[in-house]
Protein backbone atom coordinates (compact mmCIF):
# COMPACT_ATOMS: atom_id res chain seq x y z
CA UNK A 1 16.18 -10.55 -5.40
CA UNK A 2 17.99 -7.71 -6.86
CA UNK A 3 17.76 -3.96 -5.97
CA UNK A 4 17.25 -2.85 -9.38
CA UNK A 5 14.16 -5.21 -9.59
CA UNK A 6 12.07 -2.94 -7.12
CA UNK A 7 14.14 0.20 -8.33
CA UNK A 8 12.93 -0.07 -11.74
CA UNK A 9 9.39 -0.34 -10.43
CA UNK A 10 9.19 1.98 -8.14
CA UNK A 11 10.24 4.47 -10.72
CA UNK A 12 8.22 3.61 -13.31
CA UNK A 13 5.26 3.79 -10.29
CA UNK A 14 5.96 6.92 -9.69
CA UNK A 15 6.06 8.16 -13.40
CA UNK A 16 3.23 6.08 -14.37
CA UNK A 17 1.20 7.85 -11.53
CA UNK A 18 2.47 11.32 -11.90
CA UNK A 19 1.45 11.31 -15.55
CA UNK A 20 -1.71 9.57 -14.76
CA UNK A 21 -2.58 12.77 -12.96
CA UNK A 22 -1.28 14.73 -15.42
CA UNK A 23 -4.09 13.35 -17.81
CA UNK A 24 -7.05 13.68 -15.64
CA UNK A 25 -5.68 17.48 -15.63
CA UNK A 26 -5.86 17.55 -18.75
CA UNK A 27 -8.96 15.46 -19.22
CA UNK A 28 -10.88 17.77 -17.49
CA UNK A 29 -9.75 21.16 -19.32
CA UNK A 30 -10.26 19.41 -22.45
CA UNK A 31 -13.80 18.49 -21.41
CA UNK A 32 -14.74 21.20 -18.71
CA UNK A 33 -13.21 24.38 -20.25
CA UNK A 34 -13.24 22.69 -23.97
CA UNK A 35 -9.33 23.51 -24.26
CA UNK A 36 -6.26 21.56 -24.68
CA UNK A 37 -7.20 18.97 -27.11
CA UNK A 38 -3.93 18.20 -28.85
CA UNK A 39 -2.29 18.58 -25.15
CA UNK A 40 -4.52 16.05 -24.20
CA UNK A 41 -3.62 13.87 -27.15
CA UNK A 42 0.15 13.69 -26.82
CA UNK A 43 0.08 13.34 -22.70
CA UNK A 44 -2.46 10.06 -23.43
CA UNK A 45 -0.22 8.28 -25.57
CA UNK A 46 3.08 9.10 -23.30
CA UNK A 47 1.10 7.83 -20.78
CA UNK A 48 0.29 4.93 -22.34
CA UNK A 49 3.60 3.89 -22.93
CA UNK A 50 4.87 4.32 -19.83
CA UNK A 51 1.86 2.56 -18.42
CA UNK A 52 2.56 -0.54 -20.63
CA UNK A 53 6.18 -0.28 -19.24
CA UNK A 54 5.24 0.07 -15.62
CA UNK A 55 2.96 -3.21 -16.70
CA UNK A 56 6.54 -5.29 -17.56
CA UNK A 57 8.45 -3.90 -14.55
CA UNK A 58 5.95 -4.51 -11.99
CA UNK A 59 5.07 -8.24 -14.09
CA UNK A 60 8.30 -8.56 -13.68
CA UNK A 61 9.09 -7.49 -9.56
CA UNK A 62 5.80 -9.73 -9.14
CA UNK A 63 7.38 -12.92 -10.57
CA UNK A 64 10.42 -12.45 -8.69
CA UNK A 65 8.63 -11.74 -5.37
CA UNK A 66 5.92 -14.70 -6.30
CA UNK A 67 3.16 -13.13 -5.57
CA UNK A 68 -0.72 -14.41 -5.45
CA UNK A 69 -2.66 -13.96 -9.10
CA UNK A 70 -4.75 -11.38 -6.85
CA UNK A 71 -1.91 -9.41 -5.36
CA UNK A 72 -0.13 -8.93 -8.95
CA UNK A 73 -3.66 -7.76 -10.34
CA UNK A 74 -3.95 -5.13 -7.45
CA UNK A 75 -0.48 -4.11 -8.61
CA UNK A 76 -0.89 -3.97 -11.73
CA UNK A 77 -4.34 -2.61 -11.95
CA UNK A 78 -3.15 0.50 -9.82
CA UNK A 79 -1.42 2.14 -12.04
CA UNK A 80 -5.03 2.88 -13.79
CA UNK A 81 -6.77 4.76 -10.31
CA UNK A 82 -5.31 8.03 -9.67
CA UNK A 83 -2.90 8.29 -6.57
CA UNK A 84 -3.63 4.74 -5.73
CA UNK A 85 0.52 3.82 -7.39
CA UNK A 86 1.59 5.71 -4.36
CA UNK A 87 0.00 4.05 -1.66
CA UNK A 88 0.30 0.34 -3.63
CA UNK A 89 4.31 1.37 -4.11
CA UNK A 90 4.85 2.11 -0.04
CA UNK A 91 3.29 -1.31 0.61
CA UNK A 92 5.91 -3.19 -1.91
CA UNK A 93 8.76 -1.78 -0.77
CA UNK A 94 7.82 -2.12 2.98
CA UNK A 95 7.16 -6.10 1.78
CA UNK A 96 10.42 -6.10 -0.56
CA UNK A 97 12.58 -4.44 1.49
CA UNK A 98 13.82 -7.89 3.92
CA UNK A 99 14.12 -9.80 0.69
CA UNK A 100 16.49 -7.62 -0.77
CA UNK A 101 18.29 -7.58 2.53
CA UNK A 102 18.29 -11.20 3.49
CA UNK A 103 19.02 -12.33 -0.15
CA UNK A 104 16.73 -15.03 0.52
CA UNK A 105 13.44 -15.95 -1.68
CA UNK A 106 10.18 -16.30 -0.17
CA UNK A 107 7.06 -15.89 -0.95
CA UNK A 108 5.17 -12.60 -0.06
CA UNK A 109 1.16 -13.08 1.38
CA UNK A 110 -1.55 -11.55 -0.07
């Protein structure tokens, strides 16, 4: 597998997650301090499209790693919990890291 494979995730993990907590910010001044509606707009739909994005790339890095059904829905479905891209993107590059090394394919356990 190629490096740019997991780079392109792992930056689009951390964007994806950075903005996510960029909306709850803003979720809760729009909702708790009623201010910061039209803020609120524009950083949902950014993040939307970089979520959708982060949804190719990691598609993507999943395919090429063959991962499990469940393990690519974990992956995936991260990028929706707050923080939880961080932890999820550690774990694939700790897992990715000897098959970009070796140059080898195998399969990664769930």
């Amino acid at each position: 597998m190629k490096q740019s494979v997991l780079t392109r995730y792992r930056v689009m993990a951390y964007v994806t997650a950075v903005m996510l907590l960029v909306l709850c910010a803003c979720m809760v001044a729009k909702y708790g301090f009623e201010t910061g509606e039209g803020l609120t707009l524009v950083v949902s739909q950014i993040h939307g499209v970089l979520f959708m994005i982060y949804l190719v790339f990691a598609f993507d890095l999943g395919s090429k790693m063959k991962w499990s059904f469940g393990k690519l829905l974990w992956v995936l479905i991260s990028g929706t919990i707050p923080t939880a891209a961080f932890f999820v993107e550690r774990q694939v590059v700790r897992e990715a890291g000897p098959l970009i090394a070796d140059g080898s394919p195998q399969a990664v356990k769930a």
